[in-house]
N, C-alpha and C. Protein backbone atom coordinates (compact mmCIF):
# COMPACT_ATOMS: atom_id res chain seq x y z
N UNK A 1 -103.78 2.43 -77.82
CA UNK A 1 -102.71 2.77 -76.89
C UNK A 1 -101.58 1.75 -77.07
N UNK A 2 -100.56 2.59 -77.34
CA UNK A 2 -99.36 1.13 -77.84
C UNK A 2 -98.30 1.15 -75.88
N UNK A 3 -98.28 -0.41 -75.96
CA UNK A 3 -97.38 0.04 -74.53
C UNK A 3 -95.77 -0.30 -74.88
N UNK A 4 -94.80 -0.11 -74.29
CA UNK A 4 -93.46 -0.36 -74.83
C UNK A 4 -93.13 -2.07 -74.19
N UNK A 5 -92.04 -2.44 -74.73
CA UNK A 5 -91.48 -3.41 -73.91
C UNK A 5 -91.38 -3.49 -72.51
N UNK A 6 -90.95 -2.05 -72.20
CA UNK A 6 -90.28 -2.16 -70.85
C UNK A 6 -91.80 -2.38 -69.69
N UNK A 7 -92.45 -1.66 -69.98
CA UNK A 7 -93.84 -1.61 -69.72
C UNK A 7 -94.79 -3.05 -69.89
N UNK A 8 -94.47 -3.37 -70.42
CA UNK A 8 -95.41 -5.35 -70.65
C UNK A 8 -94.56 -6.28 -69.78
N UNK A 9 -92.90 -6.10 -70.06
CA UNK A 9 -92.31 -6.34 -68.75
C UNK A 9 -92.49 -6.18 -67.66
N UNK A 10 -93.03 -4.79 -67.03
CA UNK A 10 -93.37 -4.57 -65.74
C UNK A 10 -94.32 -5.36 -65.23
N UNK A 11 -95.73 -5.56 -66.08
CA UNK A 11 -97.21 -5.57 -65.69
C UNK A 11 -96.72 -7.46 -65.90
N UNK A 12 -95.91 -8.02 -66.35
CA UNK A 12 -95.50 -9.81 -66.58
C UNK A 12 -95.13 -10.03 -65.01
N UNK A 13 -93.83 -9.16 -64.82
CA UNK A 13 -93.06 -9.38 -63.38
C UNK A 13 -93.91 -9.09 -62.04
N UNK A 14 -94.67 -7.96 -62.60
CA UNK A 14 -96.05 -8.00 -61.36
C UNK A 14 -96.96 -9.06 -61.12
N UNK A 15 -97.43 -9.28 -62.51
CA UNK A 15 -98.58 -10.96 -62.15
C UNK A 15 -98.08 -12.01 -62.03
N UNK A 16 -96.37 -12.26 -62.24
CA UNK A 16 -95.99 -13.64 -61.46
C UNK A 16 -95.86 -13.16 -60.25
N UNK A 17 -95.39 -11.82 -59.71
CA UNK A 17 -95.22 -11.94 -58.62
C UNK A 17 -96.36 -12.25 -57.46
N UNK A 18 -97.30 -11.38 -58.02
CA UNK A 18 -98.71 -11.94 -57.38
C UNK A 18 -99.27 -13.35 -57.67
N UNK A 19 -99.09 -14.09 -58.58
CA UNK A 19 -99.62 -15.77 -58.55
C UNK A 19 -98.44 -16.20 -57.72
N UNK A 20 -97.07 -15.87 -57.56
CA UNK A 20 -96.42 -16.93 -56.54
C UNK A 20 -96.52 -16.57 -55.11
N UNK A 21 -97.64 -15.20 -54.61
CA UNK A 21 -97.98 -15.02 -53.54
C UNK A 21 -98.90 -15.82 -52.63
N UNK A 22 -100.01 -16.01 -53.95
CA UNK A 22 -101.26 -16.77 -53.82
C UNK A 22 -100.74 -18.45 -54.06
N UNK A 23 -99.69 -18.96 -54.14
CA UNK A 23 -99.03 -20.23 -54.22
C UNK A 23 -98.59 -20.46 -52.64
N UNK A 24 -98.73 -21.52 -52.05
CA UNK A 24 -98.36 -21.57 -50.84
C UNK A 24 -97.11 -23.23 -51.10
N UNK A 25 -96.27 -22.64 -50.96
CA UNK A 25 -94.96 -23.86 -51.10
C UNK A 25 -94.84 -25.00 -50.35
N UNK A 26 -95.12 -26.07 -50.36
CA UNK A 26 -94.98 -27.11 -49.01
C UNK A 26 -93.87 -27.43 -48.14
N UNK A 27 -93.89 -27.18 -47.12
CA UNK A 27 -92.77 -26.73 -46.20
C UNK A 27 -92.25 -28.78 -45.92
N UNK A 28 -91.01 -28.79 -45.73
CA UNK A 28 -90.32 -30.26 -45.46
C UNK A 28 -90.96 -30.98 -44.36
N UNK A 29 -91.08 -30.20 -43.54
CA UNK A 29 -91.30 -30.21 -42.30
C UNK A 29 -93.52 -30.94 -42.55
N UNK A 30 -93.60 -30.44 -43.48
CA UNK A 30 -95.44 -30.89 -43.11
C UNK A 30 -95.47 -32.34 -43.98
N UNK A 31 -96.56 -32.73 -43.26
CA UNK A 31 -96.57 -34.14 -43.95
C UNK A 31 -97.98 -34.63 -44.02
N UNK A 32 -98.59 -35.13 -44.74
CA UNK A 32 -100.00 -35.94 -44.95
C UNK A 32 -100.05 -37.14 -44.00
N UNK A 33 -101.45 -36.87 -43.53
CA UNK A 33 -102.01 -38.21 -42.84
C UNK A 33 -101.36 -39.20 -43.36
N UNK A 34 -101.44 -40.14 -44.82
CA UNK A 34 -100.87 -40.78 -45.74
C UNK A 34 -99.75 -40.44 -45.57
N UNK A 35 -99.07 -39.71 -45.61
CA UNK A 35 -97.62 -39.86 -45.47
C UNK A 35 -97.54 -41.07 -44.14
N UNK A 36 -97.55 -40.46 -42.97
CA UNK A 36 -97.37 -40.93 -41.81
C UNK A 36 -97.30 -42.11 -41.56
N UNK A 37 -98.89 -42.75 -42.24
CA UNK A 37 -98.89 -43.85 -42.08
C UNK A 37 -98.18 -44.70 -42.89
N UNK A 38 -98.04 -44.31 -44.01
CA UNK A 38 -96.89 -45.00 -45.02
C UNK A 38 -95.88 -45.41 -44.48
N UNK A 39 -95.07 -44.29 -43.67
CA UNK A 39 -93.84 -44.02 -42.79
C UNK A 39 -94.03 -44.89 -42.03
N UNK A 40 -94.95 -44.88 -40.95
CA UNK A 40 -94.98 -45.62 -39.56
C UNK A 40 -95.31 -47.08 -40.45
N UNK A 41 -96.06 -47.69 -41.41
CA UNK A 41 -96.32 -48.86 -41.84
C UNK A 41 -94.41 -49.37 -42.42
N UNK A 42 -93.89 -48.84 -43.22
CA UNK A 42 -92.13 -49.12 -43.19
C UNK A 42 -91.54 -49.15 -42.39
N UNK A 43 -91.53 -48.20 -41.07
CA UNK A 43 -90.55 -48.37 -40.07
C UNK A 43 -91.08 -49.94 -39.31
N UNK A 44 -92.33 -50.59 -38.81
CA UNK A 44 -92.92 -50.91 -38.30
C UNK A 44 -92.58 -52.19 -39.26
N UNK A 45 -92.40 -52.71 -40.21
CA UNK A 45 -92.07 -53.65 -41.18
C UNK A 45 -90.54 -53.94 -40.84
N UNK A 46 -89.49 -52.76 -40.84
CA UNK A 46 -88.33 -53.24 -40.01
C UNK A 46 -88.23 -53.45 -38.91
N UNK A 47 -88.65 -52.96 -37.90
CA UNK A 47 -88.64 -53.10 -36.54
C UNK A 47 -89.21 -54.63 -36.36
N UNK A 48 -89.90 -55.37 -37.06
CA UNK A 48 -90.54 -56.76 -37.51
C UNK A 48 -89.31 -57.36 -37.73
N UNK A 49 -88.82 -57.37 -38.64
CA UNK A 49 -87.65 -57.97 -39.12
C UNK A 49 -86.62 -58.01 -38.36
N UNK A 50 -86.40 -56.77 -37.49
CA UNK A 50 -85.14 -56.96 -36.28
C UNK A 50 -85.60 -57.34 -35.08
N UNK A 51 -86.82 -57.71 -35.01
CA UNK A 51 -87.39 -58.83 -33.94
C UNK A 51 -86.72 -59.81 -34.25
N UNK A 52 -87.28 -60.72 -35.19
CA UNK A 52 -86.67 -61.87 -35.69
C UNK A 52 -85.07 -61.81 -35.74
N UNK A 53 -84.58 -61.29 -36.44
CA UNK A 53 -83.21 -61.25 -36.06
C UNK A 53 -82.73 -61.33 -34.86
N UNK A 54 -83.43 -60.97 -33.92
CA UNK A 54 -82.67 -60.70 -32.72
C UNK A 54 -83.13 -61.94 -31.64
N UNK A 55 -84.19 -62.71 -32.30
CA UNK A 55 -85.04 -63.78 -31.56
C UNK A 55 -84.06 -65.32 -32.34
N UNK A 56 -83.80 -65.27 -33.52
CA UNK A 56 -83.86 -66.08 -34.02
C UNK A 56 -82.51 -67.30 -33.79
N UNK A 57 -81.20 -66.21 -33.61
CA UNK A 57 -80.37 -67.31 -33.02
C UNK A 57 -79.35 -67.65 -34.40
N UNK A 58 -79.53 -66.60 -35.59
CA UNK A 58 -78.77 -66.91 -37.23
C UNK A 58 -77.57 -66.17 -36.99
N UNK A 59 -77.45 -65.08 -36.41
CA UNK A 59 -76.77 -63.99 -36.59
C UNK A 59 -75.16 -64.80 -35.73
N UNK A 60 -74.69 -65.74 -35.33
CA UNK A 60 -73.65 -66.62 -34.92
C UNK A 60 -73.66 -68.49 -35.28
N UNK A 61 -72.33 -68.48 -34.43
CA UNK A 61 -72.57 -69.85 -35.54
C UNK A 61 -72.73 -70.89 -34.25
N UNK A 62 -73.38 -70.58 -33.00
CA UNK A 62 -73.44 -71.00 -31.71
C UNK A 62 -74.62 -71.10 -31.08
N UNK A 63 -75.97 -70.77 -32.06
CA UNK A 63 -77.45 -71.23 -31.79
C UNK A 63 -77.84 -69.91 -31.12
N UNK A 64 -77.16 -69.63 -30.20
CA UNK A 64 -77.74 -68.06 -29.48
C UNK A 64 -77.83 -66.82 -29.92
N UNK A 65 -79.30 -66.69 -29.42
CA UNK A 65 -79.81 -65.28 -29.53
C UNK A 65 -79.56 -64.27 -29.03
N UNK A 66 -80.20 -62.78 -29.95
CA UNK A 66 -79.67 -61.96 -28.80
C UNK A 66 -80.46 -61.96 -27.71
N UNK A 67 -81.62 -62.35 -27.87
CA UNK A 67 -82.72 -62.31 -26.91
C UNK A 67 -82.62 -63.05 -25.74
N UNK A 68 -81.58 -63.58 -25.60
CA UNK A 68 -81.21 -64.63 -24.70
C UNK A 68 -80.76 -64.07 -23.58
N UNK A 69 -79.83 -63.14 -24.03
CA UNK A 69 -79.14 -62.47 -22.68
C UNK A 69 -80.03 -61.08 -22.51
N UNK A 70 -81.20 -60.36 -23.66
CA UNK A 70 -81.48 -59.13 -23.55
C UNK A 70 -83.33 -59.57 -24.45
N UNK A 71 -84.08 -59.83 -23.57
CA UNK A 71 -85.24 -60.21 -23.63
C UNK A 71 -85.91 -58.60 -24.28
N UNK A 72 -86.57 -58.65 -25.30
CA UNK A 72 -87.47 -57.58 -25.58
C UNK A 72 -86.20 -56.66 -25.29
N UNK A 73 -85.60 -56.56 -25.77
CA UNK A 73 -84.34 -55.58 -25.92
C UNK A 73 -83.75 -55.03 -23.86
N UNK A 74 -83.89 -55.72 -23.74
CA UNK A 74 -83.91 -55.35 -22.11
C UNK A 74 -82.17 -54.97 -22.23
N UNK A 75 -82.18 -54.02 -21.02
CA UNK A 75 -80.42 -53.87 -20.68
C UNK A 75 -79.45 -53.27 -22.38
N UNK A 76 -80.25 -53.20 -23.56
CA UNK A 76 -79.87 -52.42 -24.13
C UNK A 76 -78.75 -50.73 -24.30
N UNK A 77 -79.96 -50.52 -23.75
CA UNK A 77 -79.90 -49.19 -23.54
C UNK A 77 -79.58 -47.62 -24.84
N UNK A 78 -80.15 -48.11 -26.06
CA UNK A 78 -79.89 -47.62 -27.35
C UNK A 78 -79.64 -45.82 -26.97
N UNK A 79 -80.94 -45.72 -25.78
CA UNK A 79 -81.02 -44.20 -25.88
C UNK A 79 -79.78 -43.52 -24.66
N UNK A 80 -78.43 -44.52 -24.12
CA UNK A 80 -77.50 -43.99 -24.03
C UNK A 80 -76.12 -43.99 -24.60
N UNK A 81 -76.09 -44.13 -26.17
CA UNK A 81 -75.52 -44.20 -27.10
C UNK A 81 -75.22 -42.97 -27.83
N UNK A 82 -74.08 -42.56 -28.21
CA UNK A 82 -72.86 -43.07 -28.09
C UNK A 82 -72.27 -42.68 -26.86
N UNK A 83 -71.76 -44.04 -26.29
CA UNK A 83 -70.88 -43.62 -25.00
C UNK A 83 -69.62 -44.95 -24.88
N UNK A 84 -68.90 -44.65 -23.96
CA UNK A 84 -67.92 -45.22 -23.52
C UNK A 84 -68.25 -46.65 -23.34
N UNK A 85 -67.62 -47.73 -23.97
CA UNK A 85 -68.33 -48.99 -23.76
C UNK A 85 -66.82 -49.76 -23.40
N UNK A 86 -66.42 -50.04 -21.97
CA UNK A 86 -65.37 -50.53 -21.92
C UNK A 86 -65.20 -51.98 -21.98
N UNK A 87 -66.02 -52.85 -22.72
CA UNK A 87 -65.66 -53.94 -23.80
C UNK A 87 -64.95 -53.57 -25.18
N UNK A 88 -64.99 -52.59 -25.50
CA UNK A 88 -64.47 -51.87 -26.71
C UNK A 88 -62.99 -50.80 -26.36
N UNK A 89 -63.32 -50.59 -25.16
CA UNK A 89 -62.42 -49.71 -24.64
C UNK A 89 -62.45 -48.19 -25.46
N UNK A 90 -63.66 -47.88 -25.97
CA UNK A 90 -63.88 -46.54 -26.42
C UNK A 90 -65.20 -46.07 -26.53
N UNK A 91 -65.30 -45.11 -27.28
CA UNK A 91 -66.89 -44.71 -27.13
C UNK A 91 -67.12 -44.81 -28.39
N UNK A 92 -68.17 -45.60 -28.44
CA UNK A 92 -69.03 -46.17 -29.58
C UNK A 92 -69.98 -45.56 -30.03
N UNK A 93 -70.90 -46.17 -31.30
CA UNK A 93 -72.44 -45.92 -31.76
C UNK A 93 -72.94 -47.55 -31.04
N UNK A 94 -74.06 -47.54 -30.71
CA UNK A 94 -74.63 -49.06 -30.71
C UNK A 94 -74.67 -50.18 -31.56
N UNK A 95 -74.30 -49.81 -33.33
CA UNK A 95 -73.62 -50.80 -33.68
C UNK A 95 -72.28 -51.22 -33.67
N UNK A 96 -71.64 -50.49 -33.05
CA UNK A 96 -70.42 -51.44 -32.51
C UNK A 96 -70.66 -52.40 -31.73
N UNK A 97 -71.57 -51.81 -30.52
CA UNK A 97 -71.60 -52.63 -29.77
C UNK A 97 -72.60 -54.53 -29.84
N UNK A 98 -73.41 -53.83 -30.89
CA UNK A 98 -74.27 -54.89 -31.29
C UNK A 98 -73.19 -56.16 -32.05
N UNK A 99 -72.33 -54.99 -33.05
CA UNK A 99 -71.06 -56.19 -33.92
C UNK A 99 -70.50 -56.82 -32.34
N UNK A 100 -70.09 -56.33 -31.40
CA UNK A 100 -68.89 -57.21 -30.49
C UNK A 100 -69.78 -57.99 -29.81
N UNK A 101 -71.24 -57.59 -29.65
CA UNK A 101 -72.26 -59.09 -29.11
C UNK A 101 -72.01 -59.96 -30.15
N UNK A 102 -72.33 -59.91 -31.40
CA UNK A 102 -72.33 -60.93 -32.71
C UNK A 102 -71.09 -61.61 -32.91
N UNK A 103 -69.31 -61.15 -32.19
CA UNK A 103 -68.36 -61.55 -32.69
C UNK A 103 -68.59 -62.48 -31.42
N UNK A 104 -68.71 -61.79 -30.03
CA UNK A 104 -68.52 -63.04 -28.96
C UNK A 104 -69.34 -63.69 -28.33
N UNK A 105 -70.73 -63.28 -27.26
CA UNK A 105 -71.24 -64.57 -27.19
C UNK A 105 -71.84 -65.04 -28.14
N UNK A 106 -71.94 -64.57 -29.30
CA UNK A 106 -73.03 -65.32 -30.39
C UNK A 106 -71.80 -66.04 -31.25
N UNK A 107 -70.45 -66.10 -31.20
CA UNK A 107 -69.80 -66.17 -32.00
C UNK A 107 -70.00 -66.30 -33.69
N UNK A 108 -70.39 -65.23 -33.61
CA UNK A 108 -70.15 -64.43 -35.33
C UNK A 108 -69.38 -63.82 -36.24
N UNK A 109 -69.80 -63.32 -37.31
CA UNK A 109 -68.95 -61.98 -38.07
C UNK A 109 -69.62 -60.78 -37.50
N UNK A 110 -69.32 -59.93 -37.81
CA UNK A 110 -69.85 -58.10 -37.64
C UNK A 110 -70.37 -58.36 -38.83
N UNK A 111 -71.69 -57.48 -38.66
CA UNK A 111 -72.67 -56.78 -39.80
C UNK A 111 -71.83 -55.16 -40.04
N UNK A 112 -71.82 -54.92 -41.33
CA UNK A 112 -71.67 -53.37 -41.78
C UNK A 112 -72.88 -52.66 -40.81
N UNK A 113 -72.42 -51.05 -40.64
CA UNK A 113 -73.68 -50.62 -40.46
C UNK A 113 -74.67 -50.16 -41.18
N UNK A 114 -74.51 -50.56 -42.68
CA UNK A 114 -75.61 -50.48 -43.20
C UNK A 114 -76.55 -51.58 -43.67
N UNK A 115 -75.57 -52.72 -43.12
CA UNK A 115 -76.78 -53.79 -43.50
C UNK A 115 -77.98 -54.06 -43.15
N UNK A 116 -79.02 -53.87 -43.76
CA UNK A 116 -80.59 -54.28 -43.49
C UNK A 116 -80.58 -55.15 -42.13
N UNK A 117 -79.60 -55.80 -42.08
CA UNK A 117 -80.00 -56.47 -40.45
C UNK A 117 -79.71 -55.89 -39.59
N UNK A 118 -78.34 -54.99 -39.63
CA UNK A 118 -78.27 -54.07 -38.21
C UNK A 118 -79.10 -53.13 -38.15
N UNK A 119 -79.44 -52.48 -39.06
CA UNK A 119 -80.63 -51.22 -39.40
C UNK A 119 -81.68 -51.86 -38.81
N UNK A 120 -82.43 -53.28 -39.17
CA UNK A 120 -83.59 -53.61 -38.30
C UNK A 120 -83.53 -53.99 -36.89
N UNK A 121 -82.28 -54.39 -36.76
CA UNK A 121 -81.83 -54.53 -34.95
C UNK A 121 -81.87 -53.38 -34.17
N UNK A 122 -81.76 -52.30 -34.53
CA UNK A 122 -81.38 -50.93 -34.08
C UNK A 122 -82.79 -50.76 -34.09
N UNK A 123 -83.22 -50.57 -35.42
CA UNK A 123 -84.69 -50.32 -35.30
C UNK A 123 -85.95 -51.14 -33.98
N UNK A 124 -85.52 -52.50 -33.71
CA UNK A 124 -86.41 -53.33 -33.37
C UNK A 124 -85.82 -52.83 -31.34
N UNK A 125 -84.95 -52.46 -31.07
CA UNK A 125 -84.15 -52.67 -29.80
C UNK A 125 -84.87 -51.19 -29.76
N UNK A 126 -84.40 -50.04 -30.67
CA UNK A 126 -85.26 -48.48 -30.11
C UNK A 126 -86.72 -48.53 -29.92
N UNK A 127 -87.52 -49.18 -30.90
CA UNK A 127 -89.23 -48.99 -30.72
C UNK A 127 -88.94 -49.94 -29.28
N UNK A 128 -88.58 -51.57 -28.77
CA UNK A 128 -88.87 -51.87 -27.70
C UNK A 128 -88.23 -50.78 -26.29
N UNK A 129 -87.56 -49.74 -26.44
CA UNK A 129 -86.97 -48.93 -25.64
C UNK A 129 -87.64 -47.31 -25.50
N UNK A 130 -88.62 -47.47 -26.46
CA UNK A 130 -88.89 -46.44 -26.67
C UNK A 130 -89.91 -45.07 -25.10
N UNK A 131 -89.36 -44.16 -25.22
CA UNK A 131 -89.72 -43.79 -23.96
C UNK A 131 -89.30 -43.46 -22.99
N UNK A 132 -87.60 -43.85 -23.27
CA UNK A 132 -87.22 -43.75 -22.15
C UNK A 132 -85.89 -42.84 -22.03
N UNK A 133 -85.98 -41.85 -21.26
CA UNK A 133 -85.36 -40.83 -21.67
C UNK A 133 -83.78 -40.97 -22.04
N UNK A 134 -83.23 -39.80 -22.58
CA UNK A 134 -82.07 -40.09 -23.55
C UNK A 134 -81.10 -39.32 -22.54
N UNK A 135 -79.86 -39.96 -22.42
CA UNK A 135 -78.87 -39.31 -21.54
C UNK A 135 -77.97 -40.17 -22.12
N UNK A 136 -76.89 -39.49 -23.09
CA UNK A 136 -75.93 -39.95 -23.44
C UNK A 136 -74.73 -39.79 -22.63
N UNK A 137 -73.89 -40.76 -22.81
CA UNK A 137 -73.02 -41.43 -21.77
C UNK A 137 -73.05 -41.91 -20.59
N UNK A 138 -74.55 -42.35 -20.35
CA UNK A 138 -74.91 -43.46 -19.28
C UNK A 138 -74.62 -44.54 -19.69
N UNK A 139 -73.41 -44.85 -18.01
CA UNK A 139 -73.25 -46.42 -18.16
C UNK A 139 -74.65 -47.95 -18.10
């Protein structure tokens, strides 16, 4: 029995279509045990690091911490961000507001917001805040 092209074509486009039925695609959204903990072991390594930063008293050229005026991130308030911060006289992200702690009582420079130290400050101030509900533009 001879079959044509068009015909070996058909019966090709049918059995991929059926093996990519029986293929199940991994959705973005799912993640491995191992993943997780990978994840939570990195975030948990910065949130470390913006302890220290925020304990340590480097980040100005005036010995003080941030922890001084905001113990365990106290009076923060990350999860009502971005809002109106009238030390700034506008509405901010929380690293603004973290740079205008660092320019005045700590008398410092501003960190970029991508520097590894504001990223772990942010990080270290949300896990100690964590929980507590989010209402943006609370004073």
């Amino acid at each position: 029995m001879e079959h044509t092209k068009q015909q070996c074509f058909g019966v090709i486009t049918l059995a991929i279509v059926m093996l990519s039925s029986w293929a199940v695609p991994a959705m973005a959204d799912e993640f491995s045990q191992e993943d997780l903990k990978r994840w939570e072991s990195e975030y948990m390594t910065v949130v470390n690091q913006g302890r220290k930063v925020f304990t340590d008293g480097k980040l100005g050229t005036n010995g003080v911490a941030c922890a001084q005026c905001h113990p365990n991130a106290s009076n923060t308030h990350p999860e009502t961000y971005p809002k109106f911060q009238k030390q700034l006289g506008k509405v901010v992200p929380i690293w603004e507001m973290i740079n205008w702690c660092i320019r005045n009582p700590l008398e410092g420079k501003n960190l970029a917001a991508d520097d590894p130290r504001m990223v772990a400050l942010q990080a270290y101030i949300l896990q100690e805040r964590r929980g507590v509900k989010l209402q943006p533009g609370k004073h």
